[in-house]
C-alpha atoms as a PDB file:
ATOM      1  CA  UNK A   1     103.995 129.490 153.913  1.00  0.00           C
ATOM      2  CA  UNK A   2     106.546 132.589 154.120  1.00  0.00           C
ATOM      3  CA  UNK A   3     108.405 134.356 156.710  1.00  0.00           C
ATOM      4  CA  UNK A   4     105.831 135.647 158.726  1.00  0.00           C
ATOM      5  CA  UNK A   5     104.586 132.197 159.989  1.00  0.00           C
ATOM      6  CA  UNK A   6     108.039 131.173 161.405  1.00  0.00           C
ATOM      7  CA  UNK A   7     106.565 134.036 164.116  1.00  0.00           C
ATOM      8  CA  UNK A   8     105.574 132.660 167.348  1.00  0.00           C
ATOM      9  CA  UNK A   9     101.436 133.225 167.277  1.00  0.00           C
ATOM     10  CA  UNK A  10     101.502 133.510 163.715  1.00  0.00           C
ATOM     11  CA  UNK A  11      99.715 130.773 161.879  1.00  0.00           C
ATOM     12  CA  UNK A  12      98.543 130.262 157.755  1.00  0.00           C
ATOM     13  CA  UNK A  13      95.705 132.125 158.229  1.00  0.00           C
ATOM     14  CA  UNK A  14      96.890 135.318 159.811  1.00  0.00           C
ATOM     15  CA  UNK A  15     100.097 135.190 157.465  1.00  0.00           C
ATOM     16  CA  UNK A  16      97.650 135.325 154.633  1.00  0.00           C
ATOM     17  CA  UNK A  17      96.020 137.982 155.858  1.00  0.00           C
ATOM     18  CA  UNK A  18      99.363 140.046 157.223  1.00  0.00           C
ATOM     19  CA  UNK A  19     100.014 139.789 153.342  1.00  0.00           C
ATOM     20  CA  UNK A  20      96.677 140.384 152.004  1.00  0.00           C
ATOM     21  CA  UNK A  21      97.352 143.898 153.722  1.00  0.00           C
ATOM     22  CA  UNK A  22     100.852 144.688 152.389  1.00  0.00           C
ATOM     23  CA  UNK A  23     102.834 142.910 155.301  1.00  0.00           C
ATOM     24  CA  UNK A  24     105.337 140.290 154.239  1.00  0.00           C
ATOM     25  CA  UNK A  25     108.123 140.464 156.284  1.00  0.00           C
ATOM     26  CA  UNK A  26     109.138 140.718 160.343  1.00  0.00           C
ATOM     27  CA  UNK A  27     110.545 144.135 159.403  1.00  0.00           C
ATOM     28  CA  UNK A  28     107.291 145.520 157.662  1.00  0.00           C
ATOM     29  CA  UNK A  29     105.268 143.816 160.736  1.00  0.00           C
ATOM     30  CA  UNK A  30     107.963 145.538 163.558  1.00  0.00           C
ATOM     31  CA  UNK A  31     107.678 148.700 161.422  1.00  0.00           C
ATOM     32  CA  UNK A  32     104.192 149.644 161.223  1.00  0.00           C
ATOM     33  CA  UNK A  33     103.306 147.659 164.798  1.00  0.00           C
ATOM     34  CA  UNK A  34     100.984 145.454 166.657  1.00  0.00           C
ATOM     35  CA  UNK A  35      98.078 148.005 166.479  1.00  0.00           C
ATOM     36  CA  UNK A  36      98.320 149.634 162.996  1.00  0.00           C
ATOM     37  CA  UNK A  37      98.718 146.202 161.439  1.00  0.00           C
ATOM     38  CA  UNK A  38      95.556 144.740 163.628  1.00  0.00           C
ATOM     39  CA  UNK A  39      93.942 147.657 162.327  1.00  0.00           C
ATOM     40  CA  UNK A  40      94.721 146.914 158.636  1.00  0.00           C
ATOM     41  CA  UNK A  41      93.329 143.159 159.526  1.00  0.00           C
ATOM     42  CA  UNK A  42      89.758 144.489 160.854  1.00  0.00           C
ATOM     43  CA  UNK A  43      89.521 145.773 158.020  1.00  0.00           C
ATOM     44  CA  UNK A  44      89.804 142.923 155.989  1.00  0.00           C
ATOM     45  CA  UNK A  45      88.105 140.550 158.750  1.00  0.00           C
ATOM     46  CA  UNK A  46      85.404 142.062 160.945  1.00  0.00           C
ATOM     47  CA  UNK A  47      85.810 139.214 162.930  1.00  0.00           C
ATOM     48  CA  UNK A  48      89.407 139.523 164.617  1.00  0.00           C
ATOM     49  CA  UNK A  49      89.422 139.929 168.091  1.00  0.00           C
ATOM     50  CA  UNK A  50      91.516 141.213 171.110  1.00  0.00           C
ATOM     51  CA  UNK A  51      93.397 137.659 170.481  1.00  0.00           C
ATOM     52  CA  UNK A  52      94.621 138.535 167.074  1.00  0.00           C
ATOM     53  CA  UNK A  53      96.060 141.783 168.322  1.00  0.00           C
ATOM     54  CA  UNK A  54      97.634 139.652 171.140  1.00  0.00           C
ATOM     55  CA  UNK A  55      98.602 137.619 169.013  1.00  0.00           C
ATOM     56  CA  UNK A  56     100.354 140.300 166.567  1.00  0.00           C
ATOM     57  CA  UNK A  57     102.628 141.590 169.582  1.00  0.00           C
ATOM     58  CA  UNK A  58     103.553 138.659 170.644  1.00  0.00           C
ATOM     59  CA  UNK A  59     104.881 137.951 167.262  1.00  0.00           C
ATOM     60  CA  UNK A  60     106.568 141.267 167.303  1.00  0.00           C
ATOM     61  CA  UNK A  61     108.148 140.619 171.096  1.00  0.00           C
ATOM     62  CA  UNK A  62     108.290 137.188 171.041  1.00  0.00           C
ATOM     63  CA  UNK A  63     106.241 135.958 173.380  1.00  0.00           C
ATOM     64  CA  UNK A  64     103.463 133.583 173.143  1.00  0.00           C
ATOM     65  CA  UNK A  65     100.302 135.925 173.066  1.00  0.00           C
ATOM     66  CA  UNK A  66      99.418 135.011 176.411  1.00  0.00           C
ATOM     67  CA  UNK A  67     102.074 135.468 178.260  1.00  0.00           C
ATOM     68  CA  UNK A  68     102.468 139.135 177.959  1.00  0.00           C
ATOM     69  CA  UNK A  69     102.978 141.673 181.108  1.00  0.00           C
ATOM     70  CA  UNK A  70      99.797 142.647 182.690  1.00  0.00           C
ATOM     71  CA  UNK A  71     100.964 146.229 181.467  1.00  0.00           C
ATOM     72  CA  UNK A  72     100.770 145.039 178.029  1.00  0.00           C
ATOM     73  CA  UNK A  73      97.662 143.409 178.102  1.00  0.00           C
ATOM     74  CA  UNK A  74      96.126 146.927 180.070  1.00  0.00           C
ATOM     75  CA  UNK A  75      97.558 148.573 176.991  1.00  0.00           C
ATOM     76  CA  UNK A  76      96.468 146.475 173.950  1.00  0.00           C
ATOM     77  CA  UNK A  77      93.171 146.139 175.692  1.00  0.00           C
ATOM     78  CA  UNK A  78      92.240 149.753 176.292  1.00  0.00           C
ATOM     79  CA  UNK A  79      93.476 150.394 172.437  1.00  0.00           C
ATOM     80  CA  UNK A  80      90.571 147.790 171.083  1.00  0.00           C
ATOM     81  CA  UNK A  81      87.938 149.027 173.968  1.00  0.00           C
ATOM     82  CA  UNK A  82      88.633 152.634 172.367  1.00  0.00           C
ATOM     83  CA  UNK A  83      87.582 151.474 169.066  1.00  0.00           C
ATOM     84  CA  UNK A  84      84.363 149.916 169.756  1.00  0.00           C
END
């Protein structure tokens, strides 16, 4: 396992597929953000959910993914409802 998975939320699998999508490092993942690189995922993996973007700024913030502000969570949610 690499860097990425020393991340609080981030396990094997998502590490694999934060690489799998050209993101290897914190930087790269604090760079391109939360959204962009959830994005990047879906595309990869229909299946990730609201919990993989919480997931992805928690990692980013450092916060387990739920224990982010209600703002946040207004925020990341109304991002994924705008995409379905």
């Amino acid at each position: 396992m690499g860097e990425l998975s020393n991340l609080l939320n981030i396990g094997e699998k998502v590490e694999k597929q934060l690489n799998q999508v050209g993101i290897t490092t914190y930087d790269q993942l604090t760079q391109i953000g939360s959204k962009h690189a959830w994005l990047k995922i879906k595309m990869i993996d229909p299946s990730a959910c609201i919990n993989r973007l919480y997931a992805l700024e928690g990692a980013i913030k450092g916060v387990r993914k739920n224990q982010h502000s209600a703002a946040i969570k207004s925020e990341l949610r109304e991002f994924y409802s705008s995409l379905k």
